[in-house]
N, C-alpha and C. Protein backbone atom coordinates (compact mmCIF):
# COMPACT_ATOMS: atom_id res chain seq x y z
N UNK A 1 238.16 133.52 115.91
CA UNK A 1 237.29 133.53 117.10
C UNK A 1 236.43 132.27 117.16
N UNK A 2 236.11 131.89 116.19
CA UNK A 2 234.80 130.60 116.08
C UNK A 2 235.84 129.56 115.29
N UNK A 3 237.12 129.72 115.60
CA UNK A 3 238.22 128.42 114.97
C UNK A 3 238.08 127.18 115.85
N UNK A 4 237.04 127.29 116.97
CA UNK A 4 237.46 126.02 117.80
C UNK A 4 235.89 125.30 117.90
N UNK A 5 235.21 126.14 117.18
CA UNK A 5 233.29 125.51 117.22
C UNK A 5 233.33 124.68 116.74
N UNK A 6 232.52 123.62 116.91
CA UNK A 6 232.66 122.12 116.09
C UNK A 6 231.68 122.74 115.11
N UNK A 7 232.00 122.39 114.39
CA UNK A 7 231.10 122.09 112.55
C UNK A 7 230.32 121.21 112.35
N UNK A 8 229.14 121.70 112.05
CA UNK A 8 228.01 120.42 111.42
C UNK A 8 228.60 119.64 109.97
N UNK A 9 229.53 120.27 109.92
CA UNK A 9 229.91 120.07 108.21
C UNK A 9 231.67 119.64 107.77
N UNK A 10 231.90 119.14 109.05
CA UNK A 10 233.40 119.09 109.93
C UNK A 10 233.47 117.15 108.63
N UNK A 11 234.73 116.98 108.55
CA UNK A 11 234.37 116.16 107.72
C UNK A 11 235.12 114.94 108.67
N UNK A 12 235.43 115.10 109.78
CA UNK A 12 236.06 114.22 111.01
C UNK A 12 235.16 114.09 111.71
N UNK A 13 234.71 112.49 112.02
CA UNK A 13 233.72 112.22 113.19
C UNK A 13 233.86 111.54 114.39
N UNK A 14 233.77 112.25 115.61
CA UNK A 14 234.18 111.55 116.64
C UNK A 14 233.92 109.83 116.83
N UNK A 15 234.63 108.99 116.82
CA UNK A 15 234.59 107.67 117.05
C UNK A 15 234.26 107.33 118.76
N UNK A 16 234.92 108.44 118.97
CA UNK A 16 235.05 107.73 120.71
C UNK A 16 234.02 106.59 121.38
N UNK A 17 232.78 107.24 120.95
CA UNK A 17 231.60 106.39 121.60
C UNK A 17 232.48 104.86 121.09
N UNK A 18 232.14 104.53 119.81
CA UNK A 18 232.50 103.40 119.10
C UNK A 18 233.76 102.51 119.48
N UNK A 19 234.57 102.94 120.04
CA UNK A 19 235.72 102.74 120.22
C UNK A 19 235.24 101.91 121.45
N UNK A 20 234.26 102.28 122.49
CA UNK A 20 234.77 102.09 123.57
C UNK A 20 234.08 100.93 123.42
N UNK A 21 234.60 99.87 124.42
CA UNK A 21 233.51 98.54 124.09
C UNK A 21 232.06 98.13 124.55
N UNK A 22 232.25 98.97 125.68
CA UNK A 22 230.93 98.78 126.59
C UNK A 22 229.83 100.09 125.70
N UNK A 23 230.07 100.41 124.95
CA UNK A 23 229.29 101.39 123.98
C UNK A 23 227.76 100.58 123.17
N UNK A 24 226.79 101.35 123.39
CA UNK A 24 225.85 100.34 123.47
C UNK A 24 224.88 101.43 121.98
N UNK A 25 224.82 101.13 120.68
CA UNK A 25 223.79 102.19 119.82
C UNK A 25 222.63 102.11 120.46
N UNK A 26 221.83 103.37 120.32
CA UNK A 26 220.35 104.09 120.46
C UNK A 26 219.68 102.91 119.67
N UNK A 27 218.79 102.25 120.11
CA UNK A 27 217.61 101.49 119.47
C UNK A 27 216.86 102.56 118.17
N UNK A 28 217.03 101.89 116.98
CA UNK A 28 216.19 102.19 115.58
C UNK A 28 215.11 102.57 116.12
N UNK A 29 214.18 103.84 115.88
CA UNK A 29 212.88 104.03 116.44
C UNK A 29 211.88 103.66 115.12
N UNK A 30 211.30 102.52 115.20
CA UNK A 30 210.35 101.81 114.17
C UNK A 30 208.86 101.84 115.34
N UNK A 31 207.85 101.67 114.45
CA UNK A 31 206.97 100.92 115.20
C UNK A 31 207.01 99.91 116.01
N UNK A 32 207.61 99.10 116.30
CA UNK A 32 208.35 97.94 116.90
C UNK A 32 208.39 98.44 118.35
N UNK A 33 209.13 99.78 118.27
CA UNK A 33 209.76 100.36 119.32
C UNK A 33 208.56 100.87 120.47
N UNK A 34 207.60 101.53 119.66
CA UNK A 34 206.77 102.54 120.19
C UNK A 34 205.40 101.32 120.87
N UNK A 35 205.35 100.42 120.70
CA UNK A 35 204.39 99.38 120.72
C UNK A 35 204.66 97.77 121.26
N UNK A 36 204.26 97.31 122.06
CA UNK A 36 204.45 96.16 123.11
C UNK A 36 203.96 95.38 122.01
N UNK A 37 203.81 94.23 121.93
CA UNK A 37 203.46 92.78 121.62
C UNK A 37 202.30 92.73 121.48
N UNK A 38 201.65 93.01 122.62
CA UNK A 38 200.30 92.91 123.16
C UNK A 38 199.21 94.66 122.64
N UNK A 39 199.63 95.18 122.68
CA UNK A 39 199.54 96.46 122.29
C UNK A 39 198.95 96.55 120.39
N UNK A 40 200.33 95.12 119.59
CA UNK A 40 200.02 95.35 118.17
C UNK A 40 199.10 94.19 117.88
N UNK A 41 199.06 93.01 119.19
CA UNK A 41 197.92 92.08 118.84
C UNK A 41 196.66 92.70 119.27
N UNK A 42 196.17 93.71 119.70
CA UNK A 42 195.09 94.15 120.28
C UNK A 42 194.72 94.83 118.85
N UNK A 43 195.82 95.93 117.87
CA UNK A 43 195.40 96.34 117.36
C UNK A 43 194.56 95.62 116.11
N UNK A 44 195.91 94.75 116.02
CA UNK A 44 195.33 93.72 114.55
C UNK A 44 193.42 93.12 114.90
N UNK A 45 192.94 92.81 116.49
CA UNK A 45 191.66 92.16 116.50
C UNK A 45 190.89 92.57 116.56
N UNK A 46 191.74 94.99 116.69
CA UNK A 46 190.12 95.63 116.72
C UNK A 46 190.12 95.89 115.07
N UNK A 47 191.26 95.31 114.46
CA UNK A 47 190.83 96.34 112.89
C UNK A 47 189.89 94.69 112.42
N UNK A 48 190.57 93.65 112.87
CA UNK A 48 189.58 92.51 112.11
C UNK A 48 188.25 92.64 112.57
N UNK A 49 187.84 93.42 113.80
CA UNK A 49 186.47 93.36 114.62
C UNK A 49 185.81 94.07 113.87
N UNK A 50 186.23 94.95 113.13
CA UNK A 50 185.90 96.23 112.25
C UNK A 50 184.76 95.29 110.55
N UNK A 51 186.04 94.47 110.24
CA UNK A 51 185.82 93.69 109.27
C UNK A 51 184.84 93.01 109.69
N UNK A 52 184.45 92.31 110.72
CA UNK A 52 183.50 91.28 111.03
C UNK A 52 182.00 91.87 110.83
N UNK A 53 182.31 93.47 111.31
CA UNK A 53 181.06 94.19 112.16
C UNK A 53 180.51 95.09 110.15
N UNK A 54 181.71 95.05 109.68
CA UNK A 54 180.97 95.56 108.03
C UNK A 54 181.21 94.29 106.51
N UNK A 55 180.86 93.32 107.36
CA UNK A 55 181.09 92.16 106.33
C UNK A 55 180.09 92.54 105.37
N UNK A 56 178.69 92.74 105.87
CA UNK A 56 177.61 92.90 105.03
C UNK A 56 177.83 93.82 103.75
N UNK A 57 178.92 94.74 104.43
CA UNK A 57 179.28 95.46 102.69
C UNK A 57 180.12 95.08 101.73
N UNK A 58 181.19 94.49 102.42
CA UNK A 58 181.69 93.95 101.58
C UNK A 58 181.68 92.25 101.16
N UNK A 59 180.92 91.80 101.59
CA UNK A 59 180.82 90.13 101.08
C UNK A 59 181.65 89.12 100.97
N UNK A 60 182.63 89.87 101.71
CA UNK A 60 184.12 88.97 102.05
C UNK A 60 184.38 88.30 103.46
N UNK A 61 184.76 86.95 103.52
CA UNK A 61 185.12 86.23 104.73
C UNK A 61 186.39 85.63 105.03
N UNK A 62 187.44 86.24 106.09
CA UNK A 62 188.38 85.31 105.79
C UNK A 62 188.40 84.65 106.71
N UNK A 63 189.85 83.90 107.34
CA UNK A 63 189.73 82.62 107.92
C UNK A 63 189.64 83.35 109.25
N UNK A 64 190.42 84.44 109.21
CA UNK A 64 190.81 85.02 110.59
C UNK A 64 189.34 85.97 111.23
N UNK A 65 188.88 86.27 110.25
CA UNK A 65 187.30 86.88 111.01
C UNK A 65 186.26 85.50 111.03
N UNK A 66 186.35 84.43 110.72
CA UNK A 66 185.66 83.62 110.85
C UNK A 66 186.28 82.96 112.06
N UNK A 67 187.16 82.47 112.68
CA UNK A 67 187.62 82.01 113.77
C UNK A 67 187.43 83.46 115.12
N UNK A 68 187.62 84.73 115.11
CA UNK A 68 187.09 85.60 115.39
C UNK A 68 185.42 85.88 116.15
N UNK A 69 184.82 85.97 114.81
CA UNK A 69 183.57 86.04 114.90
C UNK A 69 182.80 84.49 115.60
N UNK A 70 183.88 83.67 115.35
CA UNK A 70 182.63 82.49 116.40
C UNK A 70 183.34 82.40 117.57
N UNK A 71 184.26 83.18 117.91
CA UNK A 71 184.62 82.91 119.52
C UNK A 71 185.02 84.47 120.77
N UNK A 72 184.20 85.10 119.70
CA UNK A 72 184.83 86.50 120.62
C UNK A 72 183.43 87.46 120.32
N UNK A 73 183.72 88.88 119.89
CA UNK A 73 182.67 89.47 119.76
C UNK A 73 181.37 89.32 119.33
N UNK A 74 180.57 88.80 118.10
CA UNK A 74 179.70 88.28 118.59
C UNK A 74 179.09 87.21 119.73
N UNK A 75 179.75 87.34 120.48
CA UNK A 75 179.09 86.37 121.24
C UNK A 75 179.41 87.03 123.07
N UNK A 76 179.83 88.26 122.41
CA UNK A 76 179.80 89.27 123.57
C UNK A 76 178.19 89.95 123.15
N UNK A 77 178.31 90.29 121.94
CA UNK A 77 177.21 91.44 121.19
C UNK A 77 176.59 90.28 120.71
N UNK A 78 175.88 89.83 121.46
CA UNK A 78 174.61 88.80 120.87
C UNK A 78 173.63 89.36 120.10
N UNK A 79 172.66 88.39 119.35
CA UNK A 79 172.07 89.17 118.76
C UNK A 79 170.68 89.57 119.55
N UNK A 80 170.36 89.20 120.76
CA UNK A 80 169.33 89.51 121.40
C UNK A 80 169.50 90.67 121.64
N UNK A 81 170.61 91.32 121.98
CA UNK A 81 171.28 92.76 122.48
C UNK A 81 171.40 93.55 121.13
N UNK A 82 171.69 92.97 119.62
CA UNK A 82 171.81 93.78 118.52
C UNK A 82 169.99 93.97 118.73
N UNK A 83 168.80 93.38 118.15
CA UNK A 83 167.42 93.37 118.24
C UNK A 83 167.06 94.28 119.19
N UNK A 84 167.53 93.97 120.30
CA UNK A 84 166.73 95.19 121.26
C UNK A 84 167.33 96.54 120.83
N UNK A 85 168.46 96.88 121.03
CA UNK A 85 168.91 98.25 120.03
C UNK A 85 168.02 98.42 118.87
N UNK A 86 168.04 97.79 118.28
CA UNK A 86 167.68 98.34 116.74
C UNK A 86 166.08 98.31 116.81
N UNK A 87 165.11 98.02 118.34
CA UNK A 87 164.11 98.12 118.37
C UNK A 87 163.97 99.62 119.21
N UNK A 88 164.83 99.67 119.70
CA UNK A 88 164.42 100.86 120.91
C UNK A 88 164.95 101.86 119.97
N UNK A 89 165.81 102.09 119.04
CA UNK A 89 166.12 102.58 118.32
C UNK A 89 165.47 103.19 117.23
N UNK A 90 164.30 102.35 116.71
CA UNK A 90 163.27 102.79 115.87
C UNK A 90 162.19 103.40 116.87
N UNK A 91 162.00 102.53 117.82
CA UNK A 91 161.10 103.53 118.88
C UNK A 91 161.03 104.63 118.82
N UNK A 92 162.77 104.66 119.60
CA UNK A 92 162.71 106.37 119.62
C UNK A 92 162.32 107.91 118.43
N UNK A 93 162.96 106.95 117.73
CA UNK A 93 162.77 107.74 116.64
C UNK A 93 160.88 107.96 116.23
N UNK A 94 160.47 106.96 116.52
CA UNK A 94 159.05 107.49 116.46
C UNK A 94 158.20 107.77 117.36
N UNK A 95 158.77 108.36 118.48
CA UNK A 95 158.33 109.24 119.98
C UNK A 95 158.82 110.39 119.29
N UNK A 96 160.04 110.73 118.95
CA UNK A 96 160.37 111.80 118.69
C UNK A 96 159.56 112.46 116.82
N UNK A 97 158.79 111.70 116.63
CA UNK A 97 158.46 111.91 115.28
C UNK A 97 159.22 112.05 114.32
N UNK A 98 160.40 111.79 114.07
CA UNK A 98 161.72 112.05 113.20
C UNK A 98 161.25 110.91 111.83
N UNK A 99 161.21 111.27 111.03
CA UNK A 99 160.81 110.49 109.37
C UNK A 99 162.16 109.98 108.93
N UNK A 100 162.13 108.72 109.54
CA UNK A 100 163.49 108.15 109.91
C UNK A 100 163.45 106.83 108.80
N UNK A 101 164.03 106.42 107.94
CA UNK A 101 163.16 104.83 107.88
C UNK A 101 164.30 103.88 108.51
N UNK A 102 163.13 103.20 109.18
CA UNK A 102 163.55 101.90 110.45
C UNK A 102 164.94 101.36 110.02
N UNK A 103 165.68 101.35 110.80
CA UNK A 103 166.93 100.80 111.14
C UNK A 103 166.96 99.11 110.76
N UNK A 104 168.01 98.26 110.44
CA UNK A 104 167.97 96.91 110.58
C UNK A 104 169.43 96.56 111.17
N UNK A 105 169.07 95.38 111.23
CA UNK A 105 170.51 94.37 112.28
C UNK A 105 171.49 95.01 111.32
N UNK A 106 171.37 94.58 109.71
CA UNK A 106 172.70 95.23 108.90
C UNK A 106 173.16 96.70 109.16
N UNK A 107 172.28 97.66 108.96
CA UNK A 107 172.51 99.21 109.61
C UNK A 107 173.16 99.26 110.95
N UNK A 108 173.09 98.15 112.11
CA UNK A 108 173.27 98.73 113.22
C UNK A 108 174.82 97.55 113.08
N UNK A 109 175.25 96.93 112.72
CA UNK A 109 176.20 96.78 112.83
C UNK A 109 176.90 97.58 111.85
N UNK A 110 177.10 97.74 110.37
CA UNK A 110 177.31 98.45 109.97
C UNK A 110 178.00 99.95 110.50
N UNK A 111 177.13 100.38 111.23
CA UNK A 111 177.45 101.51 112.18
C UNK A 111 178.42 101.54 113.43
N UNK A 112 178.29 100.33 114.14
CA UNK A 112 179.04 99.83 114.87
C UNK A 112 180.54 99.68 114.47
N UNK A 113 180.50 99.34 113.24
CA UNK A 113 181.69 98.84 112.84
C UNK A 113 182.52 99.99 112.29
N UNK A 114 181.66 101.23 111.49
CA UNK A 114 182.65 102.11 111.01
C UNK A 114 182.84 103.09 112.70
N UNK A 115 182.32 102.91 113.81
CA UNK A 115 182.49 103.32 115.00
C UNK A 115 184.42 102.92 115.37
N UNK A 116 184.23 101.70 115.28
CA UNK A 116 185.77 100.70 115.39
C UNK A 116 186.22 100.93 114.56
N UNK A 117 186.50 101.29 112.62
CA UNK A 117 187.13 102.24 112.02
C UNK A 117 187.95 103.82 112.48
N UNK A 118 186.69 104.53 112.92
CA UNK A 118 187.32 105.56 113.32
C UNK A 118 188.02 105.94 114.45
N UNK A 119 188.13 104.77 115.10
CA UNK A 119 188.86 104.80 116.52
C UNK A 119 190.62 104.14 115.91
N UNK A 120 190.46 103.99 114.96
CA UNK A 120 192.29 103.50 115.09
C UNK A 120 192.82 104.43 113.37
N UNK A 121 191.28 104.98 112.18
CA UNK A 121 191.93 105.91 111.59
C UNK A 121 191.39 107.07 111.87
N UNK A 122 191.60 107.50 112.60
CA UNK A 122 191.53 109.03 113.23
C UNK A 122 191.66 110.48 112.20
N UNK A 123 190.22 111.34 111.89
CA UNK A 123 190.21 111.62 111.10
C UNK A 123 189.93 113.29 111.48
N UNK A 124 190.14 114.34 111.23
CA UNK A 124 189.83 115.92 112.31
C UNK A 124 188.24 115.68 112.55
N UNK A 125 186.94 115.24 111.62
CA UNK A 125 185.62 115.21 111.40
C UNK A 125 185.27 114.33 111.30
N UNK A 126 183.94 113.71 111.64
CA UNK A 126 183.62 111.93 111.25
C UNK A 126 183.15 112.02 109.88
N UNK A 127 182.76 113.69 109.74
CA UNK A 127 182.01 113.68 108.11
C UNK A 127 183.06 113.79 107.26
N UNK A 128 184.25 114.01 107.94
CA UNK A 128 185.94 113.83 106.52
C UNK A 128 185.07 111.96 105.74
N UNK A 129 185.04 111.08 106.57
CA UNK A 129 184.83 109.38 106.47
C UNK A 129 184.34 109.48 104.82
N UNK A 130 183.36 110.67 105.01
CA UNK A 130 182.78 110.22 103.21
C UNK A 130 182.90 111.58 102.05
N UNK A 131 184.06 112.13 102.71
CA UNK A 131 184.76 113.33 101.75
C UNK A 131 185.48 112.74 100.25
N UNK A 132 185.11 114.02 99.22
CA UNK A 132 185.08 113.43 98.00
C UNK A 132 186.85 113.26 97.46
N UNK A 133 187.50 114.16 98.61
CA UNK A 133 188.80 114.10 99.14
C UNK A 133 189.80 113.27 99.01
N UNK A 134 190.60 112.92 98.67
CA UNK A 134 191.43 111.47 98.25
C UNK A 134 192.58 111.01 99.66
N UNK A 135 192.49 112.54 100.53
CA UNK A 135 193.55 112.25 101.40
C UNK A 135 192.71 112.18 103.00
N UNK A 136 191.49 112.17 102.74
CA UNK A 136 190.35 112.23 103.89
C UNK A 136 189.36 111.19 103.62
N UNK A 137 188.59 111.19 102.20
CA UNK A 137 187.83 109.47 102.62
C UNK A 137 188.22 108.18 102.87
N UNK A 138 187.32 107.89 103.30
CA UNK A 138 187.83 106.26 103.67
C UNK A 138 186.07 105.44 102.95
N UNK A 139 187.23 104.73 101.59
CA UNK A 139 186.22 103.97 101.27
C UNK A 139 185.15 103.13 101.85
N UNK A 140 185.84 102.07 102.77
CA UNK A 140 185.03 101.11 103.31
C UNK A 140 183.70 101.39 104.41
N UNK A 141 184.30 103.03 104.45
CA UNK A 141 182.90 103.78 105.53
C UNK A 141 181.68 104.08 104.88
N UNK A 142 182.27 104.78 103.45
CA UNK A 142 181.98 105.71 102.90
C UNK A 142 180.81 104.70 101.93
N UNK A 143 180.64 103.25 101.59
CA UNK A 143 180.44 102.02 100.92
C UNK A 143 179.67 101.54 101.99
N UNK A 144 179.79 100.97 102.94
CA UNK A 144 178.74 100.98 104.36
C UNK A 144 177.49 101.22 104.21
N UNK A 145 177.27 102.87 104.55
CA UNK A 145 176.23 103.64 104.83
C UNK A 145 176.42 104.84 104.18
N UNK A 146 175.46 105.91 103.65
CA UNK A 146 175.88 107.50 103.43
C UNK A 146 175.95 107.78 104.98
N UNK A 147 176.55 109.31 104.59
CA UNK A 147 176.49 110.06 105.64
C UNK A 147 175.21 110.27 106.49
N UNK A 148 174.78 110.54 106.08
CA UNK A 148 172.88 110.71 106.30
C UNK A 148 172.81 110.21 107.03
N UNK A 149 172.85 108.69 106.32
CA UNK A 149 172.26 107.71 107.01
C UNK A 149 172.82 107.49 108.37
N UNK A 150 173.98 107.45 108.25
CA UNK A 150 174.93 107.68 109.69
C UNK A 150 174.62 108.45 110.74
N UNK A 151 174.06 109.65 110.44
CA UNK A 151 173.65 110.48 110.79
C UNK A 151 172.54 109.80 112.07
N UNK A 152 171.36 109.64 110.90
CA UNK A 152 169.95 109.06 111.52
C UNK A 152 170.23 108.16 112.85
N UNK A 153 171.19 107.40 112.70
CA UNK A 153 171.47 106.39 113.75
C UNK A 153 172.70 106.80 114.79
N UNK A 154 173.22 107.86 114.43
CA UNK A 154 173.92 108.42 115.53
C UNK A 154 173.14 109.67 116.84
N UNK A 155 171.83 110.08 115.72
CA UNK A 155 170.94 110.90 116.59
C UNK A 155 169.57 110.50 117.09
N UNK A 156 169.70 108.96 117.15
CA UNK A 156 168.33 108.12 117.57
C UNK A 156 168.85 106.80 118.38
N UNK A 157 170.12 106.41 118.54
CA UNK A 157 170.83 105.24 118.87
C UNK A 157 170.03 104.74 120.21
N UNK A 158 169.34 104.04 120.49
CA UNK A 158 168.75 103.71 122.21
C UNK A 158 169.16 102.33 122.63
N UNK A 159 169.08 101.97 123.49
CA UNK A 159 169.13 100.98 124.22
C UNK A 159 168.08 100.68 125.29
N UNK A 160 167.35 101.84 125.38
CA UNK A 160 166.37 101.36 126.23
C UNK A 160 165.27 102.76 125.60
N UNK A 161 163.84 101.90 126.67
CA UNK A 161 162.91 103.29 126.30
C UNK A 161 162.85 104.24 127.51
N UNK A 162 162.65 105.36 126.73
CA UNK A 162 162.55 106.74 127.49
C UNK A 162 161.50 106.77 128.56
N UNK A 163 160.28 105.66 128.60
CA UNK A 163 159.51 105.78 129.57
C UNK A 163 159.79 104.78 130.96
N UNK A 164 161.00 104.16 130.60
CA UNK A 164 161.87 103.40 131.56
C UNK A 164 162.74 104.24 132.43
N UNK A 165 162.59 105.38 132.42
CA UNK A 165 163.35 106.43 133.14
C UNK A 165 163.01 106.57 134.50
N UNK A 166 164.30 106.15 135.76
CA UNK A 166 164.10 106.43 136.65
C UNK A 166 165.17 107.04 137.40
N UNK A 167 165.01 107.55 138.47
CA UNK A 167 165.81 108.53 139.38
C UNK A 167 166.80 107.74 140.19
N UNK A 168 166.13 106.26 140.80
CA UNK A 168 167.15 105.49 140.92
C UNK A 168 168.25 104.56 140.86
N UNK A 169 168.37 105.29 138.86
CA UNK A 169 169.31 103.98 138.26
C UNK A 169 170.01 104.97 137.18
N UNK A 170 170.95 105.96 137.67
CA UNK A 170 171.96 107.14 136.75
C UNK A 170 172.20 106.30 135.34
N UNK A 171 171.87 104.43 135.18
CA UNK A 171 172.56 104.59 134.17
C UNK A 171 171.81 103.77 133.58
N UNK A 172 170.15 104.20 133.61
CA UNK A 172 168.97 104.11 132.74
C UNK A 172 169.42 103.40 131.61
N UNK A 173 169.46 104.35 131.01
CA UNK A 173 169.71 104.67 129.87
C UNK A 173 170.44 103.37 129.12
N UNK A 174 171.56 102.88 129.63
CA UNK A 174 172.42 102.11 128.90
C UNK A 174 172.04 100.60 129.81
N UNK A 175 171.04 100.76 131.16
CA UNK A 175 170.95 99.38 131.42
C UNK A 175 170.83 98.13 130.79
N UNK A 176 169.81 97.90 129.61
CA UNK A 176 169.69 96.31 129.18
C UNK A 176 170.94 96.10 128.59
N UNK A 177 171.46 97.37 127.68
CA UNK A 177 173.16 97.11 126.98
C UNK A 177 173.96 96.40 128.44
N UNK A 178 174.76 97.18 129.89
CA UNK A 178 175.34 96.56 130.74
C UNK A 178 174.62 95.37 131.38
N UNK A 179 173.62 94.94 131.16
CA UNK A 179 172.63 93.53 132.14
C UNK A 179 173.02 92.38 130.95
N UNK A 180 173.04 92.95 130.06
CA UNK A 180 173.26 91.72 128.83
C UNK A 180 174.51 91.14 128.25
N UNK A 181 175.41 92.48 128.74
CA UNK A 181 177.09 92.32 128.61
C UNK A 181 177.47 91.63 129.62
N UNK A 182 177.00 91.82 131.04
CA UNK A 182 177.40 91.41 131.96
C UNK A 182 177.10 89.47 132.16
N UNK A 183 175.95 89.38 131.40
CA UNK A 183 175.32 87.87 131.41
C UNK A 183 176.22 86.96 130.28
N UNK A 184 176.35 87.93 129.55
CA UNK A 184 177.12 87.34 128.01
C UNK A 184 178.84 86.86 128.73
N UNK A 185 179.45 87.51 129.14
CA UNK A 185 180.75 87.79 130.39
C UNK A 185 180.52 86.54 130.74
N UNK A 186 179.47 86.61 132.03
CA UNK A 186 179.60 85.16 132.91
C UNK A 186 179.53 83.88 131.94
N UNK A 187 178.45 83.89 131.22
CA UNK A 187 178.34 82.96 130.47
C UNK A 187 179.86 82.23 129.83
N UNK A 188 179.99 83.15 129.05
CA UNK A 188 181.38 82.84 128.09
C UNK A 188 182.84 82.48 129.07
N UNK A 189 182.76 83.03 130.11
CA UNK A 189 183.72 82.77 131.41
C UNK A 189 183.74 81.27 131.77
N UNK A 190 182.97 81.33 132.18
CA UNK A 190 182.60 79.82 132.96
C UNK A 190 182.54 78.85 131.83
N UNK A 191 182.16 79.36 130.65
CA UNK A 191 182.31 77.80 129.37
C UNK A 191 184.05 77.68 129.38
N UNK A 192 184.24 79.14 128.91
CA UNK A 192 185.54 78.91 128.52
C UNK A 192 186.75 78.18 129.83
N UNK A 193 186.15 78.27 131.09
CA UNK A 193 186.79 77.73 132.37
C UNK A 193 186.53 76.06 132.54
N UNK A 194 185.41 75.54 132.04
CA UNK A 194 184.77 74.36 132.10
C UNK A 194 186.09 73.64 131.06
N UNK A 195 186.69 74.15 129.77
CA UNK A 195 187.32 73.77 129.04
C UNK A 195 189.09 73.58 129.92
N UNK A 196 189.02 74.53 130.43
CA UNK A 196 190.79 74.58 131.27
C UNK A 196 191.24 75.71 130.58
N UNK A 197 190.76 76.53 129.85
CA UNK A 197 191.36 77.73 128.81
C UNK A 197 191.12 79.26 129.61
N UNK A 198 192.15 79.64 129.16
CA UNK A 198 191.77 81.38 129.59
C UNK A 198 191.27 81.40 128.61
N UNK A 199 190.05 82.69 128.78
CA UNK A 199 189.56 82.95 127.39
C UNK A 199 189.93 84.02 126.80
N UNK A 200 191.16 85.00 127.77
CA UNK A 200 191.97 86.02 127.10
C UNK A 200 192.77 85.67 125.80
N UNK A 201 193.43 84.62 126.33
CA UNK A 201 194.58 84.54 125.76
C UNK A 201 194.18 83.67 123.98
């Protein structure tokens, strides 16, 4: 009754495809496949952005975050824009009375940076980052900052002060961050145009 079912275990394999000439194999599914050009150069400059933004822990510079770091993100994230964060930031924390101790430029990048960590190693918890776990921590987070401390600056983070609050600007809150991105933009646009260069590419 089942003499005519093909067999997984049949020790004859149809050639036909092969045979024919216009027969074309299924593309190898590698990473290669799943990912554009542009897609794996984006990834490689957010994991080096990562490196730039937690140099302070580890004390290492290479050529590629140093060519990096003087022509791209810092100079989006100036440091006038790191200072005002890390001022409105301690502010808040002492409106809210929270026994916080004050934040610095190293803490707030620091933080920033294991931010750009956990966006490309994706983890179920952000508190897995400093699990004693071998298949859940991630050293270079975990070496950074404690958890805690992470903590403090994920539940005080400001950009502006709370008595700057008004009804006709929904996006209070994050204004001097977008007024300063937006100036940093033009700026870096127009140099990099003065030269003949895209500054994407």
């Amino acid at each position: 009754m089942f003499d005519d079912l093909p067999s997984d275990f049949s020790e004859e394999e149809d050639d036909s495809d092969a045979e024919d000439p216009t027969y074309e194999p299924e593309p190898t599914i590698t990473s290669s496949f799943w990912f554009s050009p542009l897609q794996k150069k984006m990834g490689k400059t957010i994991m080096v952005m990562a490196e730039i933004l937690l140099l302070p822990a580890s004390g290492k510079k290479s050529k590629k975050m140093t060519a990096l770091e003087s022509s791209t993100i810092l100079k989006f994230f100036d440091r006038t824009l790191e200072e005002n964060i890390v001022f409105q930031t301690n502010l808040y924390a002492q409106q809210k009375q929270r026994v916080v101790t004050p934040i610095t430029l190293q803490d707030l990048r620091g933080f920033l940076g294991i931010n750009v960590v956990m966006k490309y190693h994706v983890l179920p918890s952000y508190t897995h980052y400093w699990s004693s776990e071998p298949d859940l921590g991630v050293e270079i987070v975990a070496s950074t900052m404690t958890k805690s401390r992470f903590q403090a600056l994920l539940s005080n983070l400001h950009v502006n002060n709370e008595a700057n609050a008004t009804e006709n600007d929904k996006l209070w809150k994050l204004r001097p961050l977008i007024d300063r991105l937006n100036l940093n933009f033009g700026k870096l646009w127009h140099k990099e145009k003065e030269k003949g260069q895209l500054f994407c590419e």
